[in-house]
N, C-alpha and C. Protein backbone atom coordinates (compact mmCIF):
# COMPACT_ATOMS: atom_id res chain seq x y z
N UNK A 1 -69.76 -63.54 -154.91
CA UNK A 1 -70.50 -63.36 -153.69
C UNK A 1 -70.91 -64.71 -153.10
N UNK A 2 -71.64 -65.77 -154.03
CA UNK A 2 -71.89 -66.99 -153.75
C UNK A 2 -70.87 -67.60 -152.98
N UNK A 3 -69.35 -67.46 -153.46
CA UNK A 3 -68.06 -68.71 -152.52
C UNK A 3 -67.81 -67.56 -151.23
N UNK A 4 -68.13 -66.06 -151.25
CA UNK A 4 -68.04 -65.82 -149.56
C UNK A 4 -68.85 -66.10 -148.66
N UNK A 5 -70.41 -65.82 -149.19
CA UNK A 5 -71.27 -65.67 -147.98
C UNK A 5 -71.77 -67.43 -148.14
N UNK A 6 -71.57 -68.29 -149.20
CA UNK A 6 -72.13 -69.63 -149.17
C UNK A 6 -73.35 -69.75 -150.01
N UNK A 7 -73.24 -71.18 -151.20
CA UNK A 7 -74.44 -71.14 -152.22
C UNK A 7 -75.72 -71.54 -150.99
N UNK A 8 -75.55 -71.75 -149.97
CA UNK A 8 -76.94 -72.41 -149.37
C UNK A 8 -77.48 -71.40 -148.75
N UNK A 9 -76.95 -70.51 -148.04
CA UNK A 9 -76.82 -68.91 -147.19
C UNK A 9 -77.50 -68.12 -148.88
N UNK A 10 -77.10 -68.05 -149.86
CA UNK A 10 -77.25 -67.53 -151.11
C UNK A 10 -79.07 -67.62 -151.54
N UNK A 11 -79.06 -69.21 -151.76
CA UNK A 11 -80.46 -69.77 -151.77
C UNK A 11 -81.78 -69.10 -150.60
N UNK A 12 -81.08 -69.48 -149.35
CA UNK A 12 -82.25 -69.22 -148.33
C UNK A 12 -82.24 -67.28 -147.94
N UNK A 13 -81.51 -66.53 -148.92
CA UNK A 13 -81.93 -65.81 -148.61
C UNK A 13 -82.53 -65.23 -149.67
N UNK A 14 -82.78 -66.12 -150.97
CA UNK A 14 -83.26 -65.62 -151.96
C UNK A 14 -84.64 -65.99 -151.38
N UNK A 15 -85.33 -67.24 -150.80
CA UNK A 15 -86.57 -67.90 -150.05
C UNK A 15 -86.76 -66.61 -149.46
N UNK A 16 -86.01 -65.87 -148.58
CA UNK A 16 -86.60 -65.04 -147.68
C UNK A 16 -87.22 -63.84 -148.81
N UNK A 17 -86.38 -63.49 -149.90
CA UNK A 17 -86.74 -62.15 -150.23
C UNK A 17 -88.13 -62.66 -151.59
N UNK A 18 -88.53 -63.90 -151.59
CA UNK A 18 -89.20 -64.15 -152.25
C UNK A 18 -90.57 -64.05 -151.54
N UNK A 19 -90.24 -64.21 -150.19
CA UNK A 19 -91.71 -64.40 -149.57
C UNK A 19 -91.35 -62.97 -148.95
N UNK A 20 -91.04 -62.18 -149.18
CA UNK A 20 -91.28 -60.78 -148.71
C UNK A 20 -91.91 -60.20 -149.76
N UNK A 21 -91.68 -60.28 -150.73
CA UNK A 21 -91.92 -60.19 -152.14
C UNK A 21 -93.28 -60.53 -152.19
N UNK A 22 -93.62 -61.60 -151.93
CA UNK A 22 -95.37 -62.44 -152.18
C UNK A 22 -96.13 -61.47 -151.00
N UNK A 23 -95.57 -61.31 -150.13
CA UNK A 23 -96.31 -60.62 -148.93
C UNK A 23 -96.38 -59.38 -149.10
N UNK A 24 -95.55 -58.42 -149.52
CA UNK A 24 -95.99 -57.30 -149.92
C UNK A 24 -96.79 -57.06 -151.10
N UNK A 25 -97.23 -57.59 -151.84
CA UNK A 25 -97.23 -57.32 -153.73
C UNK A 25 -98.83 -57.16 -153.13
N UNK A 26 -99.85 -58.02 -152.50
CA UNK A 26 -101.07 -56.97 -152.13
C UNK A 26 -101.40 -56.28 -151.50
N UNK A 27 -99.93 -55.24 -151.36
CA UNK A 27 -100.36 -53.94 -150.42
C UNK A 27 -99.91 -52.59 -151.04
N UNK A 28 -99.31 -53.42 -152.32
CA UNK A 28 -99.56 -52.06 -153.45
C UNK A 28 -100.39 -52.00 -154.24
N UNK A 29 -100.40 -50.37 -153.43
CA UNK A 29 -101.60 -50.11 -154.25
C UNK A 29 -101.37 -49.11 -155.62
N UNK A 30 -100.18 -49.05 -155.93
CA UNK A 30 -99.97 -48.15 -157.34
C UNK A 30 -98.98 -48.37 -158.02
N UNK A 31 -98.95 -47.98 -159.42
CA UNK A 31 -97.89 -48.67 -159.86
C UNK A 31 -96.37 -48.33 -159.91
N UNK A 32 -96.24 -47.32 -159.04
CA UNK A 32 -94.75 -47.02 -158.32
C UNK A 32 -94.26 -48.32 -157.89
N UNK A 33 -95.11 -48.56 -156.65
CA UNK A 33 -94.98 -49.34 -155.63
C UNK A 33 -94.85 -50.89 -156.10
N UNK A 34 -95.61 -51.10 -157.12
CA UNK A 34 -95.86 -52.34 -158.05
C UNK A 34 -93.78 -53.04 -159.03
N UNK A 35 -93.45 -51.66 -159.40
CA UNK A 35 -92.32 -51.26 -159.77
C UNK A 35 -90.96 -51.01 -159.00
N UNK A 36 -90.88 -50.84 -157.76
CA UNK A 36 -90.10 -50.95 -156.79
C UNK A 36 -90.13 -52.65 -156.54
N UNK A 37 -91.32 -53.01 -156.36
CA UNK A 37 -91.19 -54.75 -155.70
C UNK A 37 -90.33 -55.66 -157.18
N UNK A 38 -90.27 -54.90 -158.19
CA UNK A 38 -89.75 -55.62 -159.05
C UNK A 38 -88.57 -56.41 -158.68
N UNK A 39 -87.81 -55.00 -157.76
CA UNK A 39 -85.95 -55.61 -157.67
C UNK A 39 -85.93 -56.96 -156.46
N UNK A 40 -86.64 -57.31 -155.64
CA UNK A 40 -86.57 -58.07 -154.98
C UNK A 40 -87.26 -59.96 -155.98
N UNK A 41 -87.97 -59.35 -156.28
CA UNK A 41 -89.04 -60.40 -157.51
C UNK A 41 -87.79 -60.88 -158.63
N UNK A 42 -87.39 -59.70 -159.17
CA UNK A 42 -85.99 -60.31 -160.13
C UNK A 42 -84.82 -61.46 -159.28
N UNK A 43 -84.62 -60.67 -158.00
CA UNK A 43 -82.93 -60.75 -157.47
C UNK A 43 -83.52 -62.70 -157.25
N UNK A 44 -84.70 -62.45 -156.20
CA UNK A 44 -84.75 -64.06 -155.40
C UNK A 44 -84.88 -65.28 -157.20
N UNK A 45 -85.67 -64.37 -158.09
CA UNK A 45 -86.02 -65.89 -159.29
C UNK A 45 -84.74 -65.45 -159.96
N UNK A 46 -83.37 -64.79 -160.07
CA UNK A 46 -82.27 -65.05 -160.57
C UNK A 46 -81.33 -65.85 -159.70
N UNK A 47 -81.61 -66.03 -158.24
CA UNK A 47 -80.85 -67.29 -157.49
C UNK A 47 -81.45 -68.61 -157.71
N UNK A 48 -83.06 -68.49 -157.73
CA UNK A 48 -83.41 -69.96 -157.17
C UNK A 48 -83.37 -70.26 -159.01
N UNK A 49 -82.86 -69.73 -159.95
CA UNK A 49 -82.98 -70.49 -161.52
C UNK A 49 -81.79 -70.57 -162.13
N UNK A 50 -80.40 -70.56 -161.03
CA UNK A 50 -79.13 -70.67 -161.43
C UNK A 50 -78.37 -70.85 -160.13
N UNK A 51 -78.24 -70.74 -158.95
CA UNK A 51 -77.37 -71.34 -157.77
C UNK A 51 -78.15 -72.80 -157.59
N UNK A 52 -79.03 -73.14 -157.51
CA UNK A 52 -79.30 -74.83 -157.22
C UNK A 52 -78.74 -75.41 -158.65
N UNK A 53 -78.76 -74.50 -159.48
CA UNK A 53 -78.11 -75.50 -161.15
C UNK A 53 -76.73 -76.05 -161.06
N UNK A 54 -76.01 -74.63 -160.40
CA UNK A 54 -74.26 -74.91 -159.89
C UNK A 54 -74.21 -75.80 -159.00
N UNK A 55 -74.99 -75.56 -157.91
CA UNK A 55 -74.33 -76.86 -156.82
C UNK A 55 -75.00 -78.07 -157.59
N UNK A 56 -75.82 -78.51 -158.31
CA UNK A 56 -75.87 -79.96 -158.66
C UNK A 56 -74.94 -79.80 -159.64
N UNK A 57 -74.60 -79.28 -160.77
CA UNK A 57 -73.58 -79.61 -161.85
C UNK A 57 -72.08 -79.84 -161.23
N UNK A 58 -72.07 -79.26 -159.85
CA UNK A 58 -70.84 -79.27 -158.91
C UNK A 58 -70.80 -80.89 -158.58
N UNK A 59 -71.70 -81.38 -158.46
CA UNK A 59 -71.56 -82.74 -157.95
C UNK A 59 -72.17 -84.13 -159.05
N UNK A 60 -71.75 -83.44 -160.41
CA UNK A 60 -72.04 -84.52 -161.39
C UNK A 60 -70.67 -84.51 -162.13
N UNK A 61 -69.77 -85.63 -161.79
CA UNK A 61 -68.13 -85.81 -162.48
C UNK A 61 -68.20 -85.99 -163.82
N UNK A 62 -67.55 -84.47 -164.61
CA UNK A 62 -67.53 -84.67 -165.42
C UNK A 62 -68.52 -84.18 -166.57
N UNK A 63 -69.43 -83.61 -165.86
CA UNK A 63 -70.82 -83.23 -166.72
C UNK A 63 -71.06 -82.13 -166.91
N UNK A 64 -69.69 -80.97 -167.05
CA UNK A 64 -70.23 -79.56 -167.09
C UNK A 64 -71.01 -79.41 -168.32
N UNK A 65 -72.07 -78.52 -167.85
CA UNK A 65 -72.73 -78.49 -168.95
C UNK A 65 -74.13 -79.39 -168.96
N UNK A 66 -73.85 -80.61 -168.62
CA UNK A 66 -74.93 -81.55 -168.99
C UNK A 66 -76.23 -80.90 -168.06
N UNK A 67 -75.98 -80.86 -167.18
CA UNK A 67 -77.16 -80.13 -165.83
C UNK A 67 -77.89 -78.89 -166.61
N UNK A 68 -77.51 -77.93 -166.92
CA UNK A 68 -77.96 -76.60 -167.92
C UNK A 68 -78.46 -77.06 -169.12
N UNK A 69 -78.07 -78.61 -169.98
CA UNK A 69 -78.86 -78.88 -170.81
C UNK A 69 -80.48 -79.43 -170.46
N UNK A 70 -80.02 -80.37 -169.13
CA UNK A 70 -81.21 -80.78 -168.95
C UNK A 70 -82.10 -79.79 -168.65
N UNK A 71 -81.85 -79.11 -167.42
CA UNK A 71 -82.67 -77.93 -167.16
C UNK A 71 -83.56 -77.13 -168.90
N UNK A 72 -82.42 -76.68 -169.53
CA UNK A 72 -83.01 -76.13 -170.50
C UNK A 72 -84.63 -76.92 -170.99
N UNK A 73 -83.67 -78.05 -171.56
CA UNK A 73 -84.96 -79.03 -171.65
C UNK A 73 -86.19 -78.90 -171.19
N UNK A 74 -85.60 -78.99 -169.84
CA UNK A 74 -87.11 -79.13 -169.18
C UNK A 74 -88.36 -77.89 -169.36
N UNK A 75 -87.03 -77.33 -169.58
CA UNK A 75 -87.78 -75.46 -169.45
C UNK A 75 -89.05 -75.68 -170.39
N UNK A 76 -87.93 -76.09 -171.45
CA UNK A 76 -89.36 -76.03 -173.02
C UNK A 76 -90.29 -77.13 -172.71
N UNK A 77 -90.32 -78.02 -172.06
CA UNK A 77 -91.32 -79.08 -172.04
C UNK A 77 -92.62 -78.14 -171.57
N UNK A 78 -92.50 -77.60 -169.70
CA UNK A 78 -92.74 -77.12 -169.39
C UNK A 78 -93.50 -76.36 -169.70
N UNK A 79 -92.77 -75.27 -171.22
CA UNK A 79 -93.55 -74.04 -171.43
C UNK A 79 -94.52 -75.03 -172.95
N UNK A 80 -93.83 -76.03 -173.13
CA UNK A 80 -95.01 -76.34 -174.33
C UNK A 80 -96.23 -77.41 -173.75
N UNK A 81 -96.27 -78.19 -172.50
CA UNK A 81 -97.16 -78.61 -172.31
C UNK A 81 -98.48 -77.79 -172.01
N UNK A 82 -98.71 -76.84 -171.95
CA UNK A 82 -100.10 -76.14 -171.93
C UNK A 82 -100.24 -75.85 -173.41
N UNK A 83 -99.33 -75.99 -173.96
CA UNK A 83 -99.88 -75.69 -175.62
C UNK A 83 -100.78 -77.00 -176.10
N UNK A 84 -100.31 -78.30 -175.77
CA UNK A 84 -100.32 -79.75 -175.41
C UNK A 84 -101.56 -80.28 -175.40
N UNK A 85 -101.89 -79.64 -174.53
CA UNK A 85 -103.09 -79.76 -173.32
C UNK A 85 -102.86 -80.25 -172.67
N UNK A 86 -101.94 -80.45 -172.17
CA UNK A 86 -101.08 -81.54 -170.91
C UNK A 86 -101.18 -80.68 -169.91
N UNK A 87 -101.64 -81.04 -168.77
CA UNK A 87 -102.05 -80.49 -167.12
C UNK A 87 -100.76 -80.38 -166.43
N UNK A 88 -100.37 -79.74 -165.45
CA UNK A 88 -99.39 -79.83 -164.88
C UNK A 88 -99.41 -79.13 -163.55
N UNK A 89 -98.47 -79.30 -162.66
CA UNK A 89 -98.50 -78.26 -161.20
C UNK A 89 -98.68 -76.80 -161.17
C-alpha cells in the first residue's frame, strides 16, 4: 500500500487519524465507544513506529538493519530511564 499511495501520503495520513483519534477519545463516554477508537489509535502508532524507520534505512548505504537496531535501542533506553530516575520529554 505504502509504494502506491506514497510513504509520505502514508505518514500524514496516519498524523491525520491520530489527531482524530486525540479529538474524539473525550467524547466517549462508554466503553463501546472507548473500544471502537482503538482501530484508528492502533492503525496511525503502527505507521508513525515503522514507515519513518523504512524511509531512513532507505537512505543509509548499506545498513539494512542497522536503523531497526538503533531504534530498538533507543526504545529500551527510553523505557528504562524512568526506572533510572532520569527525566525525560
Amino acid at each position: 500500500m505504502a509504494e502506491r499511495a506514497g510513504k509520505a501520503r502514508i505518514v500524514a495520513a496516519a498524523v491525520l487519524l491520530a489527531t482524530v483519534f486525540f479529538c474524539l477519545l473525550p467524547l466517549a463516554e462508554s466503553a463501546p465507544a472507548l473500544i471502537a477508537l482503538q482501530l484508528p489509535n492502533a492503525m496511525w502508532i503502527a505507521v508513525i513506529t515503522t514507515v519513518p524507520m523504512v524511509l531512513v534505512q532507505q537512505e543509509v548505504p548499506g545498513g539494512t538493519g542497522a536503523v531497526s537496531a538503533l531504534g530498538a535501542v533507543l526504545l529500551l533506553v527510553r523505557m528504562a530511564s524512568p526506572l533510572a530516575g532520569a527525566s525525560g520529554p
